[in-house]
C-alpha atoms as a PDB file:
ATOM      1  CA  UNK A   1      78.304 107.464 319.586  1.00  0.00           C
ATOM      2  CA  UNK A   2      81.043 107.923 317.054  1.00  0.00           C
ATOM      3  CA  UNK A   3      83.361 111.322 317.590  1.00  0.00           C
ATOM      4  CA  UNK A   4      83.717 114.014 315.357  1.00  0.00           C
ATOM      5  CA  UNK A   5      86.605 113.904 312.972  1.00  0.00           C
ATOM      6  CA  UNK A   6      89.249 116.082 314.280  1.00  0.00           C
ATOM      7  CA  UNK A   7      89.889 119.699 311.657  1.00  0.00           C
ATOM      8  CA  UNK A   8      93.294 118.799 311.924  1.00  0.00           C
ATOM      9  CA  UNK A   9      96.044 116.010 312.993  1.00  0.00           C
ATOM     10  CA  UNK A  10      99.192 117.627 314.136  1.00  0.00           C
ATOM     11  CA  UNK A  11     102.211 114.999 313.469  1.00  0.00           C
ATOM     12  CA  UNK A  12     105.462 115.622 315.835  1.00  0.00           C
ATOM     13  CA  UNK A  13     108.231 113.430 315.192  1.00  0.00           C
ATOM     14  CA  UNK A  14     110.809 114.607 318.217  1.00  0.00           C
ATOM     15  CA  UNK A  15     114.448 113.197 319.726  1.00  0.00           C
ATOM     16  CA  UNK A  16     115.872 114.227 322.188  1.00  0.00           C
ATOM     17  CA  UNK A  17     114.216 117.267 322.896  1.00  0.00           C
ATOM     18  CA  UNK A  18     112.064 117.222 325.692  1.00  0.00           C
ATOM     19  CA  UNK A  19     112.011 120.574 326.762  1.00  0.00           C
ATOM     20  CA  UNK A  20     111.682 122.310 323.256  1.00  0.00           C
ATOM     21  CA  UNK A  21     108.578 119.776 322.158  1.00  0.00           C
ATOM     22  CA  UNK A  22     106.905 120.931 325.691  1.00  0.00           C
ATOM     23  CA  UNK A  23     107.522 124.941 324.347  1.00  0.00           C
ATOM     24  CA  UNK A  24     105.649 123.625 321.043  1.00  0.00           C
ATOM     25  CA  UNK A  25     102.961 121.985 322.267  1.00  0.00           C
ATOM     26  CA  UNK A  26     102.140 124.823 325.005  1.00  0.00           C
ATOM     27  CA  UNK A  27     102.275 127.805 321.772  1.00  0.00           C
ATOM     28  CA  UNK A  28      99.494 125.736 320.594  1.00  0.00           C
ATOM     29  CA  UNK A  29      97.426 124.991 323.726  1.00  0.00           C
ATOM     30  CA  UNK A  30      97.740 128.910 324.778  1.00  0.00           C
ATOM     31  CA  UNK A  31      96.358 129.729 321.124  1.00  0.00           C
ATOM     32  CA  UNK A  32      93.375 128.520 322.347  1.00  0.00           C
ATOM     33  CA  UNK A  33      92.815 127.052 318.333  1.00  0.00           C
ATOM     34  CA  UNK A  34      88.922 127.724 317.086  1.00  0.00           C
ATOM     35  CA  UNK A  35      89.314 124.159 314.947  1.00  0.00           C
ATOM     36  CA  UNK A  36      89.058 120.476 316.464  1.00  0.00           C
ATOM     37  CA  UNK A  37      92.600 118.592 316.904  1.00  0.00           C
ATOM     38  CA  UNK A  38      94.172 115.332 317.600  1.00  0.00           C
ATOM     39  CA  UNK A  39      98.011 115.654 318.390  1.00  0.00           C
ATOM     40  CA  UNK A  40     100.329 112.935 317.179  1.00  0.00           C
ATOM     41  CA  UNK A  41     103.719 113.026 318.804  1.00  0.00           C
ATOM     42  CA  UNK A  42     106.441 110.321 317.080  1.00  0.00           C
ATOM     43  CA  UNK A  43     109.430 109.727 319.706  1.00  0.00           C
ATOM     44  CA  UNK A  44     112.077 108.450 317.641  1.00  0.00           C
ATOM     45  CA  UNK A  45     114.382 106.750 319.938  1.00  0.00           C
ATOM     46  CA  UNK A  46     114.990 109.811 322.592  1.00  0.00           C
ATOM     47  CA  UNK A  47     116.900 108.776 325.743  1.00  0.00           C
ATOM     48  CA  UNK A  48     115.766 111.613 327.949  1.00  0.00           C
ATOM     49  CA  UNK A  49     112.243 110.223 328.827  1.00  0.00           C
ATOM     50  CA  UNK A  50     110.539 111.786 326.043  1.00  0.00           C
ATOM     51  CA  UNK A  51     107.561 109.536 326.402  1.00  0.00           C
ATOM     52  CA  UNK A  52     106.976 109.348 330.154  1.00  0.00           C
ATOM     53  CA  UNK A  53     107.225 113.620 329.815  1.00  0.00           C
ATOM     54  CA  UNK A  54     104.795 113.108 327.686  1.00  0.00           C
ATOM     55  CA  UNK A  55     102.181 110.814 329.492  1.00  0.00           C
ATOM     56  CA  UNK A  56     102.582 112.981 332.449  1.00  0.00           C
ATOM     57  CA  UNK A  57     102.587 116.522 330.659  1.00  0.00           C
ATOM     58  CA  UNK A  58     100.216 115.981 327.906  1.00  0.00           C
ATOM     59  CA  UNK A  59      98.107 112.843 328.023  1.00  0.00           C
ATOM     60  CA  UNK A  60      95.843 114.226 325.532  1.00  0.00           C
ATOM     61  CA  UNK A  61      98.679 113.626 323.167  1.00  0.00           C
ATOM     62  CA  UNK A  62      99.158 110.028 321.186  1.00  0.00           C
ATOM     63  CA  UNK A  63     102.870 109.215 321.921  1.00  0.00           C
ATOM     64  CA  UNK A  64     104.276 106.489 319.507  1.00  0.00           C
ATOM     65  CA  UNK A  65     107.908 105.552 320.761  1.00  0.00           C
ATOM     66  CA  UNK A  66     110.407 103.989 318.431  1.00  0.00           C
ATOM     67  CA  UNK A  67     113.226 101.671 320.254  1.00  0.00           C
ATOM     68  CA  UNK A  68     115.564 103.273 317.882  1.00  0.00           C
ATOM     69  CA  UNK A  69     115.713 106.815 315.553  1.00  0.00           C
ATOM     70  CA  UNK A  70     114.149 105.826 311.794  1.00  0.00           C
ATOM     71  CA  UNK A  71     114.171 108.753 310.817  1.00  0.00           C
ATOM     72  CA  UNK A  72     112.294 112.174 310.409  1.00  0.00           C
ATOM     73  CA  UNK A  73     110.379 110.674 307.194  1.00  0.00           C
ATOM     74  CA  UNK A  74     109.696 107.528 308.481  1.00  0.00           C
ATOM     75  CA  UNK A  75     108.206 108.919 312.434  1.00  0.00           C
ATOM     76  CA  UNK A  76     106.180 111.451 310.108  1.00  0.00           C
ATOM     77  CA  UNK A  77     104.781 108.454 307.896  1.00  0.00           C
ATOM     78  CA  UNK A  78     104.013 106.525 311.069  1.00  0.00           C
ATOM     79  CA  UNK A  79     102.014 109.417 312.924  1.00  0.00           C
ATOM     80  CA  UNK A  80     100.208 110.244 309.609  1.00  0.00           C
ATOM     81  CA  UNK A  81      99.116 106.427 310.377  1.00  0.00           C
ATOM     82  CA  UNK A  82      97.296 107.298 313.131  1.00  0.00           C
ATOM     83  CA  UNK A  83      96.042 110.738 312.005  1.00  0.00           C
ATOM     84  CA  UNK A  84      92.207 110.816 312.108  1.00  0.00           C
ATOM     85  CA  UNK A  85      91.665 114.904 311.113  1.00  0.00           C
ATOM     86  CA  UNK A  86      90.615 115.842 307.737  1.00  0.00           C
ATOM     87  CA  UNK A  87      93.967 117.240 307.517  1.00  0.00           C
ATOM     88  CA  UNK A  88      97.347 116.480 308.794  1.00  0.00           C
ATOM     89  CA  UNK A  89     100.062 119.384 309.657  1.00  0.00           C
ATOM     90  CA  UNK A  90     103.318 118.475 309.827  1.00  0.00           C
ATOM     91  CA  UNK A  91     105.151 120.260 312.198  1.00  0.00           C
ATOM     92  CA  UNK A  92     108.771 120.249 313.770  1.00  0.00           C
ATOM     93  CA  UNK A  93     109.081 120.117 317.440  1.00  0.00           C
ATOM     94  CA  UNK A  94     111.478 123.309 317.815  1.00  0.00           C
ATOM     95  CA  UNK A  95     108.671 125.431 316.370  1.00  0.00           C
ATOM     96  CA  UNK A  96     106.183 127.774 318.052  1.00  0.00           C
ATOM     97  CA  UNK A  97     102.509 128.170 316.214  1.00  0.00           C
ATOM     98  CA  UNK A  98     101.525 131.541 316.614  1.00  0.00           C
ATOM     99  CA  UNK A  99      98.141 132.656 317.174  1.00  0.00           C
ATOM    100  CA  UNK A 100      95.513 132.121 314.197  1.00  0.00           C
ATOM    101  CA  UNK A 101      98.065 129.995 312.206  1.00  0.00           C
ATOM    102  CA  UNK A 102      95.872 126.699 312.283  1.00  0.00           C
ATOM    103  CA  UNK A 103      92.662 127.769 311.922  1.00  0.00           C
ATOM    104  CA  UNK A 104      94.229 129.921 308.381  1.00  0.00           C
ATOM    105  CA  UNK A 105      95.458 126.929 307.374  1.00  0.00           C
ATOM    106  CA  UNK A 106      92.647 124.789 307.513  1.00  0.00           C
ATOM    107  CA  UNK A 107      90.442 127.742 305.855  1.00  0.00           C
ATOM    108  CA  UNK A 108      92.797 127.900 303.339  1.00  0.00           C
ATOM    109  CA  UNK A 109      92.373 124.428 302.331  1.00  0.00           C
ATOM    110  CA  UNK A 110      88.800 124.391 302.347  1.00  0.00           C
ATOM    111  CA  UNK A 111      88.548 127.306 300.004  1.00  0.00           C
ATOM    112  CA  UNK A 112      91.330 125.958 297.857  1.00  0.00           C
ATOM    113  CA  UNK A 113      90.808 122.242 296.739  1.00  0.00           C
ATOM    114  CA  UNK A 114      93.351 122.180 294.135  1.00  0.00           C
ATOM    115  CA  UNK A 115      95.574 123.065 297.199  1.00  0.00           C
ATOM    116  CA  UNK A 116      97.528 119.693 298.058  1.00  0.00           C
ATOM    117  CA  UNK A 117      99.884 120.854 300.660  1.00  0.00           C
ATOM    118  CA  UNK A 118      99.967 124.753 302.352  1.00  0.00           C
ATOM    119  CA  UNK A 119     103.161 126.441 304.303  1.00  0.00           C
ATOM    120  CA  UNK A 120     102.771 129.169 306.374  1.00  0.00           C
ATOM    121  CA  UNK A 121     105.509 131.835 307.449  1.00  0.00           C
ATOM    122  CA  UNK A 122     108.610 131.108 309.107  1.00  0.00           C
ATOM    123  CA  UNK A 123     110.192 133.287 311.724  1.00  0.00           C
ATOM    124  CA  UNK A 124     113.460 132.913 313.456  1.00  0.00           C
ATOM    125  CA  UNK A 125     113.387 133.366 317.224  1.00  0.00           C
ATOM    126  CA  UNK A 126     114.437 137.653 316.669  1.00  0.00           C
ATOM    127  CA  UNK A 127     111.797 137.976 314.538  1.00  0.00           C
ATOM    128  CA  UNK A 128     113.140 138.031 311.078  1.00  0.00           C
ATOM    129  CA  UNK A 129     112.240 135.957 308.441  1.00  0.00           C
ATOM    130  CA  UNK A 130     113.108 132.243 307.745  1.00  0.00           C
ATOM    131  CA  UNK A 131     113.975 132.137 303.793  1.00  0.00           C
ATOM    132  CA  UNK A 132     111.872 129.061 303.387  1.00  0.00           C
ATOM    133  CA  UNK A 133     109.856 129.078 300.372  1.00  0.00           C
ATOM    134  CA  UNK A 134     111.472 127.799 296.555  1.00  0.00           C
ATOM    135  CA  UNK A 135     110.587 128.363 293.166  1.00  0.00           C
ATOM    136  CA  UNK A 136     112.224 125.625 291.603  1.00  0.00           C
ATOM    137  CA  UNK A 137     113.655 121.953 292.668  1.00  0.00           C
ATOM    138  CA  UNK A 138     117.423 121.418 293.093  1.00  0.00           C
ATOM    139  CA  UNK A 139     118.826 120.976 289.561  1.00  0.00           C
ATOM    140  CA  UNK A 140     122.387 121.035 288.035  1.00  0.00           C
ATOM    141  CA  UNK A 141     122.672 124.760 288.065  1.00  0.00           C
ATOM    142  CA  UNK A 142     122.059 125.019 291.863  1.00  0.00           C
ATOM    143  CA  UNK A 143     124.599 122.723 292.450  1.00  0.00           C
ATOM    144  CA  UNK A 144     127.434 124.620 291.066  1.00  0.00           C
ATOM    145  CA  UNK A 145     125.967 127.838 292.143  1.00  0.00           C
ATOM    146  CA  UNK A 146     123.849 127.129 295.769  1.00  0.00           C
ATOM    147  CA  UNK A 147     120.540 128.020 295.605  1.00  0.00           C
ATOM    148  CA  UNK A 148     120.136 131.445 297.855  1.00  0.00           C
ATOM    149  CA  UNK A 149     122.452 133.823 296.478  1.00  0.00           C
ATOM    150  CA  UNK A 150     123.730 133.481 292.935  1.00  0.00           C
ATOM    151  CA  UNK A 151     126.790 135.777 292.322  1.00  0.00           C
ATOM    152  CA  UNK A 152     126.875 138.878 290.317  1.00  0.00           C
ATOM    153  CA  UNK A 153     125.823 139.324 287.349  1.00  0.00           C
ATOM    154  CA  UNK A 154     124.287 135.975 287.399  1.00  0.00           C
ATOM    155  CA  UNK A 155     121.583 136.838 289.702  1.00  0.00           C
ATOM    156  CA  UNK A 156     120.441 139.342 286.701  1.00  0.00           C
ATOM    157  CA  UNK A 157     119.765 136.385 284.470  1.00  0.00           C
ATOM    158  CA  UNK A 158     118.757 133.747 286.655  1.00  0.00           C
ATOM    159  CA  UNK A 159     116.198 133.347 289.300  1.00  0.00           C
ATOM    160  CA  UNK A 160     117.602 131.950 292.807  1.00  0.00           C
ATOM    161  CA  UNK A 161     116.035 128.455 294.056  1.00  0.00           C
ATOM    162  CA  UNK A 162     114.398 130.635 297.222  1.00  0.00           C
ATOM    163  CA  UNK A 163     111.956 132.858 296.690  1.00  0.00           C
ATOM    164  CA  UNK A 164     113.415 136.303 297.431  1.00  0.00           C
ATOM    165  CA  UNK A 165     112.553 138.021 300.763  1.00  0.00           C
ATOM    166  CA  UNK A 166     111.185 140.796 299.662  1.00  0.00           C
ATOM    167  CA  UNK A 167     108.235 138.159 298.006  1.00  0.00           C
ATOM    168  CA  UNK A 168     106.263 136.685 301.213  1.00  0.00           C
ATOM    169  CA  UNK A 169     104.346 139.801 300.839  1.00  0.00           C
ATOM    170  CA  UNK A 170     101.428 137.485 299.678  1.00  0.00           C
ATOM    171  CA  UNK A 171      99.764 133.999 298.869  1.00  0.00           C
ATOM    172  CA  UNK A 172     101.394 132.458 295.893  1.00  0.00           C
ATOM    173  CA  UNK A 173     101.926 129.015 294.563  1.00  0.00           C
ATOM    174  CA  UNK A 174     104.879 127.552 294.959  1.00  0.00           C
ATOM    175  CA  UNK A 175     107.314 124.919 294.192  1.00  0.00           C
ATOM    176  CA  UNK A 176     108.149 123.455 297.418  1.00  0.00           C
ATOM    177  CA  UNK A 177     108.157 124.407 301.542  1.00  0.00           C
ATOM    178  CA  UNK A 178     110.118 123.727 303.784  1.00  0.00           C
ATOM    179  CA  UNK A 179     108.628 121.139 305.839  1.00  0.00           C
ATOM    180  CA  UNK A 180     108.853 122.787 309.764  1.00  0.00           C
ATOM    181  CA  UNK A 181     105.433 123.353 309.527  1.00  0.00           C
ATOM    182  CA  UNK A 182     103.408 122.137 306.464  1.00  0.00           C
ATOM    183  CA  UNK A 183      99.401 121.668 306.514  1.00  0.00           C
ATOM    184  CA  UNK A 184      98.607 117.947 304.042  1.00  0.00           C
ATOM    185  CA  UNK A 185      95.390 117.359 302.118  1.00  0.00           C
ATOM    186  CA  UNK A 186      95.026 113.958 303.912  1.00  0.00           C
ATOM    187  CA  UNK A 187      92.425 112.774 301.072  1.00  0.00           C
ATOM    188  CA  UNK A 188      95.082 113.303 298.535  1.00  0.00           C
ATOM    189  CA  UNK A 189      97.629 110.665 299.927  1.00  0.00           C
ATOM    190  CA  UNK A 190      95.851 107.780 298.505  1.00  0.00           C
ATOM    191  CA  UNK A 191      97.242 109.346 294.733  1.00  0.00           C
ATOM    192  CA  UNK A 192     100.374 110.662 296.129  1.00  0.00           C
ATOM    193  CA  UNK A 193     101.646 108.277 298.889  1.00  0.00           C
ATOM    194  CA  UNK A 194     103.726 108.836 302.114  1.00  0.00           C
ATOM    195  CA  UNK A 195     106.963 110.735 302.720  1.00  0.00           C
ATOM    196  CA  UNK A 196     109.885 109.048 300.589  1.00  0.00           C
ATOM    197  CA  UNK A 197     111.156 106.767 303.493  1.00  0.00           C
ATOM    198  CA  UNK A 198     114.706 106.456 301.877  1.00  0.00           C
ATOM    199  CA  UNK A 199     115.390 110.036 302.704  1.00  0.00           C
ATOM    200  CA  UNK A 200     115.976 110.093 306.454  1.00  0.00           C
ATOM    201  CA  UNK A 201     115.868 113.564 306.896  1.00  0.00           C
ATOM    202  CA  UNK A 202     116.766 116.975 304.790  1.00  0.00           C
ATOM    203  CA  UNK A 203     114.647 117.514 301.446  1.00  0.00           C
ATOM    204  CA  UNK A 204     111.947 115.147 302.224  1.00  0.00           C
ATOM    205  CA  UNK A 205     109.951 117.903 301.866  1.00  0.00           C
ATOM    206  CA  UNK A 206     111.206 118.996 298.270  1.00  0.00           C
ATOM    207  CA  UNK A 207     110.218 115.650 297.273  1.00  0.00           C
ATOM    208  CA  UNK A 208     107.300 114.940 298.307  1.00  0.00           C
ATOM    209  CA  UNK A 209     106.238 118.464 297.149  1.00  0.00           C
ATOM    210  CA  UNK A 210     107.288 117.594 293.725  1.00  0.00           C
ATOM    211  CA  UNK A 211     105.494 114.553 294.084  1.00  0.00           C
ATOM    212  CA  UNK A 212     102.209 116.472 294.573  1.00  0.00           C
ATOM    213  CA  UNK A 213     102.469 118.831 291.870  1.00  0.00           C
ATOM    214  CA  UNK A 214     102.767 115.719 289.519  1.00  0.00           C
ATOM    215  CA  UNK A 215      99.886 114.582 290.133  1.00  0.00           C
ATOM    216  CA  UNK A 216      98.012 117.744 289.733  1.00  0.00           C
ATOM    217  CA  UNK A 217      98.024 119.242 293.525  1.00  0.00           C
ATOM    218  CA  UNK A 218      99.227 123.051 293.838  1.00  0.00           C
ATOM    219  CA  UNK A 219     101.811 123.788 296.518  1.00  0.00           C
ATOM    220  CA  UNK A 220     100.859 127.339 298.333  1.00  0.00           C
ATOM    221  CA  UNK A 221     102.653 129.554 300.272  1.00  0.00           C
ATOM    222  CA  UNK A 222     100.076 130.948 302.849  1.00  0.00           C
ATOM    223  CA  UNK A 223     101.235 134.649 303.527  1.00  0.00           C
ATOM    224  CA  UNK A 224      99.113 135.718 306.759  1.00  0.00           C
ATOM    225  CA  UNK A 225     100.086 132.815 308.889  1.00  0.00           C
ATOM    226  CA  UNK A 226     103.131 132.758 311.153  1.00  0.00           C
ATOM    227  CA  UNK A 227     105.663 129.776 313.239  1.00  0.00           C
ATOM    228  CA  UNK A 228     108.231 130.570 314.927  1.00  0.00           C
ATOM    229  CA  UNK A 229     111.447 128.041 314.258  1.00  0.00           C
ATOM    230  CA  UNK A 230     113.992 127.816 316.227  1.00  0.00           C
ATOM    231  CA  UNK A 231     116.139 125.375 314.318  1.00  0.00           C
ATOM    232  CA  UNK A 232     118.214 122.780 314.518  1.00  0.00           C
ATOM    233  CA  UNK A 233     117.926 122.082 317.897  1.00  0.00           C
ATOM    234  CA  UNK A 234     118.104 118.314 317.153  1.00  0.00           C
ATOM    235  CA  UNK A 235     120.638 118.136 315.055  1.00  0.00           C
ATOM    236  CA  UNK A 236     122.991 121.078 315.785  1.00  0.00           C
ATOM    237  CA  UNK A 237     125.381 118.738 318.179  1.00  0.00           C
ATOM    238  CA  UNK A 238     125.771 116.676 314.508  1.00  0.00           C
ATOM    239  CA  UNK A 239     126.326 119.157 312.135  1.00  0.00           C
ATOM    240  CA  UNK A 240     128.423 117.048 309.710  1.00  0.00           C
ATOM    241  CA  UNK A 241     125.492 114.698 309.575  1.00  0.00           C
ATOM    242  CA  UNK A 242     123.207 117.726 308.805  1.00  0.00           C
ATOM    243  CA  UNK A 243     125.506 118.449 305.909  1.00  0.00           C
ATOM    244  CA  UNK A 244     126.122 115.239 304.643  1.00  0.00           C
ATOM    245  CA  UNK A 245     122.559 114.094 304.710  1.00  0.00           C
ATOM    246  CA  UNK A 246     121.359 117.274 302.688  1.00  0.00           C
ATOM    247  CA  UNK A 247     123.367 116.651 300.052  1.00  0.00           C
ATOM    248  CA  UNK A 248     122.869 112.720 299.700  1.00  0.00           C
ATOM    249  CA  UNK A 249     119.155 113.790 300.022  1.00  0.00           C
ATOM    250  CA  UNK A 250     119.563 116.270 297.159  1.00  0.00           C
ATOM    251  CA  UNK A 251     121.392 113.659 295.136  1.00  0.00           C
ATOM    252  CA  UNK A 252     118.925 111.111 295.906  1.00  0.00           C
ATOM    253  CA  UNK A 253     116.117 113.302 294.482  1.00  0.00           C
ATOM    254  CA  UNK A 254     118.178 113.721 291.089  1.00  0.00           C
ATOM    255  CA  UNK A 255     118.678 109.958 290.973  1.00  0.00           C
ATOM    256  CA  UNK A 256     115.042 109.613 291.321  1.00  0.00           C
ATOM    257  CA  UNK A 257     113.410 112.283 289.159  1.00  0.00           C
ATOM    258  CA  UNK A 258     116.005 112.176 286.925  1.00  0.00           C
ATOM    259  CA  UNK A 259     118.562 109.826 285.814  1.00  0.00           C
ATOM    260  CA  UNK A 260     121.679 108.130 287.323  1.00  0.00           C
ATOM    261  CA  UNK A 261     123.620 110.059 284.679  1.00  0.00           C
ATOM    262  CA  UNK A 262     121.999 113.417 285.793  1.00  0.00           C
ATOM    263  CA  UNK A 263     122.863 112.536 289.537  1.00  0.00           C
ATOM    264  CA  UNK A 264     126.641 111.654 288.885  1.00  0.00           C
ATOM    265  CA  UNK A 265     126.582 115.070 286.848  1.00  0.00           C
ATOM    266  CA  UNK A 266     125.183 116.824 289.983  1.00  0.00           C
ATOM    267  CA  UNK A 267     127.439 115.388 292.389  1.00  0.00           C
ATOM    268  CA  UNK A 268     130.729 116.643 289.903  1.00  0.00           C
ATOM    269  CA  UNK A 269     128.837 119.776 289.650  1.00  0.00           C
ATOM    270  CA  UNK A 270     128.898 119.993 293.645  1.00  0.00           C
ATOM    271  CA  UNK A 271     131.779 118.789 293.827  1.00  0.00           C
ATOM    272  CA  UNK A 272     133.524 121.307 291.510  1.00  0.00           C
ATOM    273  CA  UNK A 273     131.852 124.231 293.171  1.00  0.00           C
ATOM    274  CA  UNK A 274     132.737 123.036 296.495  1.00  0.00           C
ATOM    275  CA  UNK A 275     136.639 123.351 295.986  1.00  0.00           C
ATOM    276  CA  UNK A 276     136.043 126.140 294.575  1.00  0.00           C
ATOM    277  CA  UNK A 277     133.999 127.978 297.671  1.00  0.00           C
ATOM    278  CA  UNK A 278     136.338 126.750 300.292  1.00  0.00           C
ATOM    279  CA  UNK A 279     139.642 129.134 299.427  1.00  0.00           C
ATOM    280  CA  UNK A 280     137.036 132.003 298.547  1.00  0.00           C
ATOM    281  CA  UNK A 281     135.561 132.092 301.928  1.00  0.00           C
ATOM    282  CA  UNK A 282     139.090 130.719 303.664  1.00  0.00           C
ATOM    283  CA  UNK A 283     139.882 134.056 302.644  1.00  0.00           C
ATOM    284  CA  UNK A 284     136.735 135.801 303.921  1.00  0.00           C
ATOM    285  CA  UNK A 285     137.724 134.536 306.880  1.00  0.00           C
ATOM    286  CA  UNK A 286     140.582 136.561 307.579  1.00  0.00           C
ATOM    287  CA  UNK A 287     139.176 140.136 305.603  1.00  0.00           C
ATOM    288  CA  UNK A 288     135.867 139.690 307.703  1.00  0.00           C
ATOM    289  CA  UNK A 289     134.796 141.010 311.347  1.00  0.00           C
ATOM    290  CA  UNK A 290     134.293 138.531 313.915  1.00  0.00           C
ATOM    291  CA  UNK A 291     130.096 138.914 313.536  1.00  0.00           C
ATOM    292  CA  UNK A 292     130.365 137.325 310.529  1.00  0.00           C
ATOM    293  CA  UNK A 293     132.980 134.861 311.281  1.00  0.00           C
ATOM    294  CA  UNK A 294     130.749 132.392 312.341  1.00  0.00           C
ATOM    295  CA  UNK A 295     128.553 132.412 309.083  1.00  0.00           C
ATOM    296  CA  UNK A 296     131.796 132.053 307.305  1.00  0.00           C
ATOM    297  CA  UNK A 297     132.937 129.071 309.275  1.00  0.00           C
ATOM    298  CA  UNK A 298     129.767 127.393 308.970  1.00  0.00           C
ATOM    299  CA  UNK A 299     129.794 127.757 305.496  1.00  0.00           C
ATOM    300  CA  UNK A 300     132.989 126.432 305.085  1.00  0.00           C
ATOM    301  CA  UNK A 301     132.607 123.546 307.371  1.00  0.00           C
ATOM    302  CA  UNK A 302     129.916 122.462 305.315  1.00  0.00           C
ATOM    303  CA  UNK A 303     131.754 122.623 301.631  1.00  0.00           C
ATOM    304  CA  UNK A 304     134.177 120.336 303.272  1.00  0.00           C
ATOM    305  CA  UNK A 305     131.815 118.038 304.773  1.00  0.00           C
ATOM    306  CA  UNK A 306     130.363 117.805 300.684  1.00  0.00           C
ATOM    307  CA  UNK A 307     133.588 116.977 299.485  1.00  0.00           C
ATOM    308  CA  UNK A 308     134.315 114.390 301.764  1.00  0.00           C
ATOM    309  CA  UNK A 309     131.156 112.862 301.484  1.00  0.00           C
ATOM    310  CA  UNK A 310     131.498 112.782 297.934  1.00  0.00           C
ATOM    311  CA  UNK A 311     134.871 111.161 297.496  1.00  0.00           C
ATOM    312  CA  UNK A 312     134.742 108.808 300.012  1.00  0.00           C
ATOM    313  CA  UNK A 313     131.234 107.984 301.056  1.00  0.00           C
ATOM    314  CA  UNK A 314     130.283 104.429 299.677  1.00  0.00           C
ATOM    315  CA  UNK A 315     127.251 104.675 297.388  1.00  0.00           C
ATOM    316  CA  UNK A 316     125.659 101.873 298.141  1.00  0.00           C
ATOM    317  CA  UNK A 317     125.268 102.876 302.130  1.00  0.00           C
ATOM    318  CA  UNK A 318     123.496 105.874 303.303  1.00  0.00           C
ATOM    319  CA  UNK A 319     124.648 107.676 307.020  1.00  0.00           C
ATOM    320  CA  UNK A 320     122.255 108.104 309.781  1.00  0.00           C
ATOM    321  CA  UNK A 321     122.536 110.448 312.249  1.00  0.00           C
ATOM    322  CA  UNK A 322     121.996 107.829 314.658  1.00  0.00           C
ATOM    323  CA  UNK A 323     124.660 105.241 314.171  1.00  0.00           C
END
């Protein structure tokens, strides 16, 4: 006798992070979820027994070990292989579902089938909220400027990239989501096709959003739905990989859904607004209290990270956190 088709696949791609993918995949066993589920877990190369945690701990699970890390777009592509639900969620493994979340999503899609892909809320360990929802696609304005907060009297005039805080009060459509936790119309895929595999992590998301919405599928931002995210617990030993990989993903997407002119426009544009950040927050540095020191520092290791990668990184080869 043939099974039921799960409600929902849940993807986890996951390296090196044993302990945090166990914290994930326990939020959503103790929610006790009133949907069918088939969980998906894509070990990208980890080298602290990832997959033998999993066959003990959760055998319910289908592991899929790389020898090596491909990638967060690639591992997704490769569990959405072996998804059998009517839909697939997305989800990263330093996240914790909250009750209710899956079973909202999945409602939401069956009322909505204009709906290609849904997002639900994202909360930072304390509690506050994770800025994660955008309006509009990284363009030449947001590379001068940055997307978040757009400097006096600016923000008067134009609309930031990220939809403002005080706007997750309800559903809305949306440009994009960030992808932590993203629910997929799996039918849909056939028109759309896979995560961009040439991205290997950072924007993927953007993208394939975009990618939806041109072919006629709404993006939604689902308001009464919650995940915590705890963040860059993968990648925050490699932070100038994190910063060099967003913007060579950012670029990539210009190249792609634009023009080659457009992206060597973008990268002067970053480029130029780069130099220019780095003395303005060098001197934040020294007028600011230590709490916000480390913001500051952040910030500026990442403008510097941008320039390098801009005047010295060889086009034709893109950097992987692995090598």
């Amino acid at each position: 006798m043939k099974e039921e088709t799960p409600d929902l696949s849940i993807v986890i791609p996951t390296w090196n992070n044993k302990s945090v993918l166990g914290q994930c995949l326990e939020s959503i066993l103790d929610c006790r979820p009133g949907i069918s589920l088939q969980f998906i877990v894509v070990d990208n190369g980890s080298e602290d027994q990832t997959a033998e945690f999993m066959r003990q701990e959760h055998p319910q699970a289908l592991t899929l070990r790389n020898s090596k890390n491909l990638g967060f777009s690639r591992a997704c592509n490769q569990g959405i292989g072996m998804a059998e639900g009517r839909y697939v969620l997305l989800l990263n493994n330093d996240t914790l579902v909250q009750p209710g979340t899956l079973e909202r999503l999945v409602k939401f899609m069956d009322a909505h089938p204009d709906v290609g892909i849904a997002a639900p809320r994202l909360f930072y360990p304390d509690g506050s909220l994770q800025m994660s929802v955008c309006l509009e696609y990284t363009n030449l304005k947001y590379a001068f400027f940055g997307g978040q907060q757009l400097p006096f009297p600016l923000s008067r005039v134009m609309r930031p990239m990220v939809l403002p805080r005080e706007e997750y009060d309800r559903d809305r459509e949306v440009a994009w989501a960030a992808g932590a936790c993203m629910i997929v119309r799996k039918e849909a895929l056939a028109n759309v096709g896979l995560l961009d595999e040439n991205i290997f992590m950072y924007y993927e998301d953007m993208e394939w959003c975009y990618r939806f919405r041109q072919k006629g599928f709404k993006v939604f931002f689902v308001a009464d739905t919650g995940v915590v995210h705890l963040r860059h617990h993968s990648s925050r030993e490699h932070l100038q990989e994190v910063f060099r990989q967003t913007y060579l993903s950012k670029k990539y997407f210009v190249q792609k859904h634009r023009s080659n002119v457009t992206a060597a426009l973008y990268s002067l544009l970053t480029l130029v607004g780069s130099l220019i950040k780095l003395p303005f927050h060098s001197a934040r540095l020294l007028l600011r209290d230590k709490r916000d020191r480390a913001d500051i520092r952040y910030r500026i290791a990442s403008h510097w990270e941008v320039v390098k990668t801009i005047l010295f990184h060889s086009p034709g080869r893109r950097v992987h956190p692995a090598e």
